[in-house]
Structures are given as C-alpha cells and as structure tokens.
N, C-alpha and C. Protein backbone atom coordinates (compact mmCIF):
# COMPACT_ATOMS: atom_id res chain seq x y z
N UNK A 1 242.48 -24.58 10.64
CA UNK A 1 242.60 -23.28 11.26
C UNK A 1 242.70 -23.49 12.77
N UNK A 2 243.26 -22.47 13.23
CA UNK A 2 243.85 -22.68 14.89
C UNK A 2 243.53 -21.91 15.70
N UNK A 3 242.59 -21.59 16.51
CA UNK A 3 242.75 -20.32 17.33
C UNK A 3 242.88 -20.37 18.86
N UNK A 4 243.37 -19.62 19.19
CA UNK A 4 243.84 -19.49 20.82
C UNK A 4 242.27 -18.75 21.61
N UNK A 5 241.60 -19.18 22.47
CA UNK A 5 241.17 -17.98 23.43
C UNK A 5 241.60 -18.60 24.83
N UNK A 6 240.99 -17.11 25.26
CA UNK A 6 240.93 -17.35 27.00
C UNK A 6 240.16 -17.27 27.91
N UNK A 7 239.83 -18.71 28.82
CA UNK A 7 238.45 -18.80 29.67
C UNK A 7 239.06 -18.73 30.82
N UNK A 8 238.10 -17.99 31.32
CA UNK A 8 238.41 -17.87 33.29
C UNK A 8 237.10 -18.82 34.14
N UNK A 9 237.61 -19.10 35.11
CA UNK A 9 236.91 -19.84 35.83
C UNK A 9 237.34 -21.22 35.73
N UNK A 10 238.35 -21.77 34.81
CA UNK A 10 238.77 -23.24 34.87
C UNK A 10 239.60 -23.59 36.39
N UNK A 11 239.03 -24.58 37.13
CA UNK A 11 240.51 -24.90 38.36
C UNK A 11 240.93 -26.34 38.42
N UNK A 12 240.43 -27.24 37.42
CA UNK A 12 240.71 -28.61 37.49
C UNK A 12 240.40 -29.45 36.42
N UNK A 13 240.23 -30.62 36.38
CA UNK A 13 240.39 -31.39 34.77
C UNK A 13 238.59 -31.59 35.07
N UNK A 14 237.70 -31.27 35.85
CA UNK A 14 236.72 -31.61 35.22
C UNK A 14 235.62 -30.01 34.14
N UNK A 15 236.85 -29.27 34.70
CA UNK A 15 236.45 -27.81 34.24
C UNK A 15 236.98 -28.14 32.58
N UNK A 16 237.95 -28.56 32.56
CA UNK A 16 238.67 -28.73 30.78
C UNK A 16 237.71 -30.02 30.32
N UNK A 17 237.22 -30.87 31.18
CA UNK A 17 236.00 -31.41 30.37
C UNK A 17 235.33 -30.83 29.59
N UNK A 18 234.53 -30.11 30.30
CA UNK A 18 233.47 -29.42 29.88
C UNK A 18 233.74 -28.54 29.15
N UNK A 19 234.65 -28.01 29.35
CA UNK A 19 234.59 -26.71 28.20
C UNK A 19 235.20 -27.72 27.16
N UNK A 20 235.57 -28.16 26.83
CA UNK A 20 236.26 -29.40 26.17
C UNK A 20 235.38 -29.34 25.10
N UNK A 21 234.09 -30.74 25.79
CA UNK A 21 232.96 -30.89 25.21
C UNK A 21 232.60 -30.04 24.46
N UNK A 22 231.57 -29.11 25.05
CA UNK A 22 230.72 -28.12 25.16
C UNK A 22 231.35 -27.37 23.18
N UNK A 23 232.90 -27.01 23.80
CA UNK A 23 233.21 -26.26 22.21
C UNK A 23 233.17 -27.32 21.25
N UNK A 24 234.18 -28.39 21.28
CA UNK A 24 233.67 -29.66 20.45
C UNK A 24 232.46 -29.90 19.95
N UNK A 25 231.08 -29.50 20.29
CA UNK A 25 229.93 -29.57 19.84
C UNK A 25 230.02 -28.92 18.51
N UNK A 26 230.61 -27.40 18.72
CA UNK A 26 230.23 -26.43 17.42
C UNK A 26 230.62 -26.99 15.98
N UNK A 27 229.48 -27.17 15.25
CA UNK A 27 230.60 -27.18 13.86
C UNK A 27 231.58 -26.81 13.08
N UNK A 28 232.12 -27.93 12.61
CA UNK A 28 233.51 -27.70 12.11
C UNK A 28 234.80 -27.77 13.04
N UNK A 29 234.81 -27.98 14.26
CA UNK A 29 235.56 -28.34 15.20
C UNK A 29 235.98 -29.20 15.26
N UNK A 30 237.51 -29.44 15.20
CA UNK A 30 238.27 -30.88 14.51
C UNK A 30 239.17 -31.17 16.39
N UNK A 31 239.08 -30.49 17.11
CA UNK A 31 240.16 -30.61 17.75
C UNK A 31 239.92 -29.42 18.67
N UNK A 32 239.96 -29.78 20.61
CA UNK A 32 240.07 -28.90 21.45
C UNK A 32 241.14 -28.89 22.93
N UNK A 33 242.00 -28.08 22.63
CA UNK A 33 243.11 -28.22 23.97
C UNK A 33 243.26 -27.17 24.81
N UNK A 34 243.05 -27.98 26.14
CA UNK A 34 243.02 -26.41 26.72
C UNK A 34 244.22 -26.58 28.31
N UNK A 35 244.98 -25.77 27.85
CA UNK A 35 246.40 -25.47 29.31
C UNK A 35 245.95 -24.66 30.51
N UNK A 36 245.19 -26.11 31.35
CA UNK A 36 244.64 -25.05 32.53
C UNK A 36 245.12 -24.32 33.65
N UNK A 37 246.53 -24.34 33.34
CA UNK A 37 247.15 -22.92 34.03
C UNK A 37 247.15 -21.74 34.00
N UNK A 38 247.10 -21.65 32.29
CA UNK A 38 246.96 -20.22 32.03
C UNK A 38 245.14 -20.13 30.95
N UNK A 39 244.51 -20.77 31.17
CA UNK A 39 242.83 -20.98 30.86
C UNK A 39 242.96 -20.72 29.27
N UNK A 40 244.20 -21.08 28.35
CA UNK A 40 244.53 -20.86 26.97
C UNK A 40 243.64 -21.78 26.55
N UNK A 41 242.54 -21.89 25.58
CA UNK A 41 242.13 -23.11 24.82
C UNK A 41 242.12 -22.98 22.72
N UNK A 42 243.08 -23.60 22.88
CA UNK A 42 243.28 -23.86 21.35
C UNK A 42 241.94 -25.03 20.78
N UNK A 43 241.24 -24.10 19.68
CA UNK A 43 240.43 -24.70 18.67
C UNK A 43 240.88 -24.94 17.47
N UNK A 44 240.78 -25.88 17.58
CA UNK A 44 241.07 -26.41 15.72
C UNK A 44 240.21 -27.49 15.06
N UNK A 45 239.86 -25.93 13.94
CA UNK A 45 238.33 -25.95 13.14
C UNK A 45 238.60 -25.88 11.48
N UNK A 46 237.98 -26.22 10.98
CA UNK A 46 238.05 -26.55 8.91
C UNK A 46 237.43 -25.20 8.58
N UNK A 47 237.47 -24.19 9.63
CA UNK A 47 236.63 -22.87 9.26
C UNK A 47 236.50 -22.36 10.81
N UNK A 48 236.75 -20.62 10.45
CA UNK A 48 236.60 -20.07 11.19
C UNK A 48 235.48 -19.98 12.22
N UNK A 49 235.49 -20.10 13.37
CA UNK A 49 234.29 -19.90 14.03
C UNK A 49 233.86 -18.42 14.28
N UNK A 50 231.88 -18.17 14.70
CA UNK A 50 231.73 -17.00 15.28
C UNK A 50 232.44 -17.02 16.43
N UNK A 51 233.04 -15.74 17.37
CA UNK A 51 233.26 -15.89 18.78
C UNK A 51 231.88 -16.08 19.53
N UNK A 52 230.94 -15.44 19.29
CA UNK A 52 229.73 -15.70 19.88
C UNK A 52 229.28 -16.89 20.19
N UNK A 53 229.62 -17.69 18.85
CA UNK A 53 229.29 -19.25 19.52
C UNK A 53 230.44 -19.96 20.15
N UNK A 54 231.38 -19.69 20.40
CA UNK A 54 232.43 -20.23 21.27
C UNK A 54 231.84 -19.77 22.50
N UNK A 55 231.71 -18.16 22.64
CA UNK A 55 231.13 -17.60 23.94
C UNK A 55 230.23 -18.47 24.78
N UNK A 56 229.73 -18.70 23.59
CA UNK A 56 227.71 -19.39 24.50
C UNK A 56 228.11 -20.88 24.55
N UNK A 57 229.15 -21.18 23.72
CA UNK A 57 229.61 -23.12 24.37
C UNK A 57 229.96 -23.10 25.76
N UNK A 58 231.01 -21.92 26.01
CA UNK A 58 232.18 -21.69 27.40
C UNK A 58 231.07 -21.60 28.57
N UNK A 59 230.17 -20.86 28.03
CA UNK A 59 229.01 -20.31 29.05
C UNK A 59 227.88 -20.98 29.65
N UNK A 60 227.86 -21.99 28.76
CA UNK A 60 227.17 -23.60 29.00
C UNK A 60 227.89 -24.36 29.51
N UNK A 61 229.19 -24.26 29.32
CA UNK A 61 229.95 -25.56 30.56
C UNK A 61 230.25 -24.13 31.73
N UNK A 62 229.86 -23.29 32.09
CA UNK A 62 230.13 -22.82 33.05
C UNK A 62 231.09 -21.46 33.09
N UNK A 63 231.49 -21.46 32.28
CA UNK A 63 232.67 -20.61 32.42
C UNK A 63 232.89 -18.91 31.73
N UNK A 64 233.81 -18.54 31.49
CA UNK A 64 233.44 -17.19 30.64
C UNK A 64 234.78 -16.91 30.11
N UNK A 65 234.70 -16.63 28.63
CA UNK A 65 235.42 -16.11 28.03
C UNK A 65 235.62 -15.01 27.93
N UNK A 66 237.09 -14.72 27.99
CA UNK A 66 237.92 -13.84 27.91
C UNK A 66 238.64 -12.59 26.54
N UNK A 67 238.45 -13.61 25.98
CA UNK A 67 239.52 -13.11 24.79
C UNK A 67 238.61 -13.18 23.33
C-alpha cells in the first residue's frame, strides 16, 4: 500500500532524515520517500496506517503534517 502526505517545515536533506526515520519506525512500514520541494512523502506499508501515528512520527522529527 502507498500513500502520499504532506509535511511542512522540511528545507534540507537533514530534515528528510528525520522524518525519514522517525515514519520508518511505525509498523508495517516497508519504504519512505520524501520530494523535498514540494514536502510530498510517500509511505509504503503491508497495511494501512493510522494518520495519527504518522502525525506524532512527523512531530517527533520536528515537523508538521499537512495532509
């Protein structure tokens, strides 16, 4: 499964670290890419995630979700 959101506050590759990480933690998370031009980060998970816990990953590396 694939999903798109959108974090604000990314301005450089150590910002896509972290949020990187941080979602990578959640279970079931196979895969995290994120295009920090437009703060798009594609998850790809063996199961749907809550948004809530995406929220509180983004919010631990710093940042805040959007979408």
């Amino acid at each position: 499964m694939e999903t798109v959101y959108s974090v604000k506050g990314m301005t450089c590759g150590h910002c896509v670290s972290s949020v990187s990480s941080e979602i990578g933690k959640l279970d079931g998370v196979n895969g995290v890419g994120v295009d920090l031009p437009t703060g798009a980060v594609t998850v790809t998970s063996s199961a749907a995630l809550e948004q809530a816990a995406v929220a509180a990953a983004v919010e631990e590396a710093g940042y805040e979700l959007v979408s």
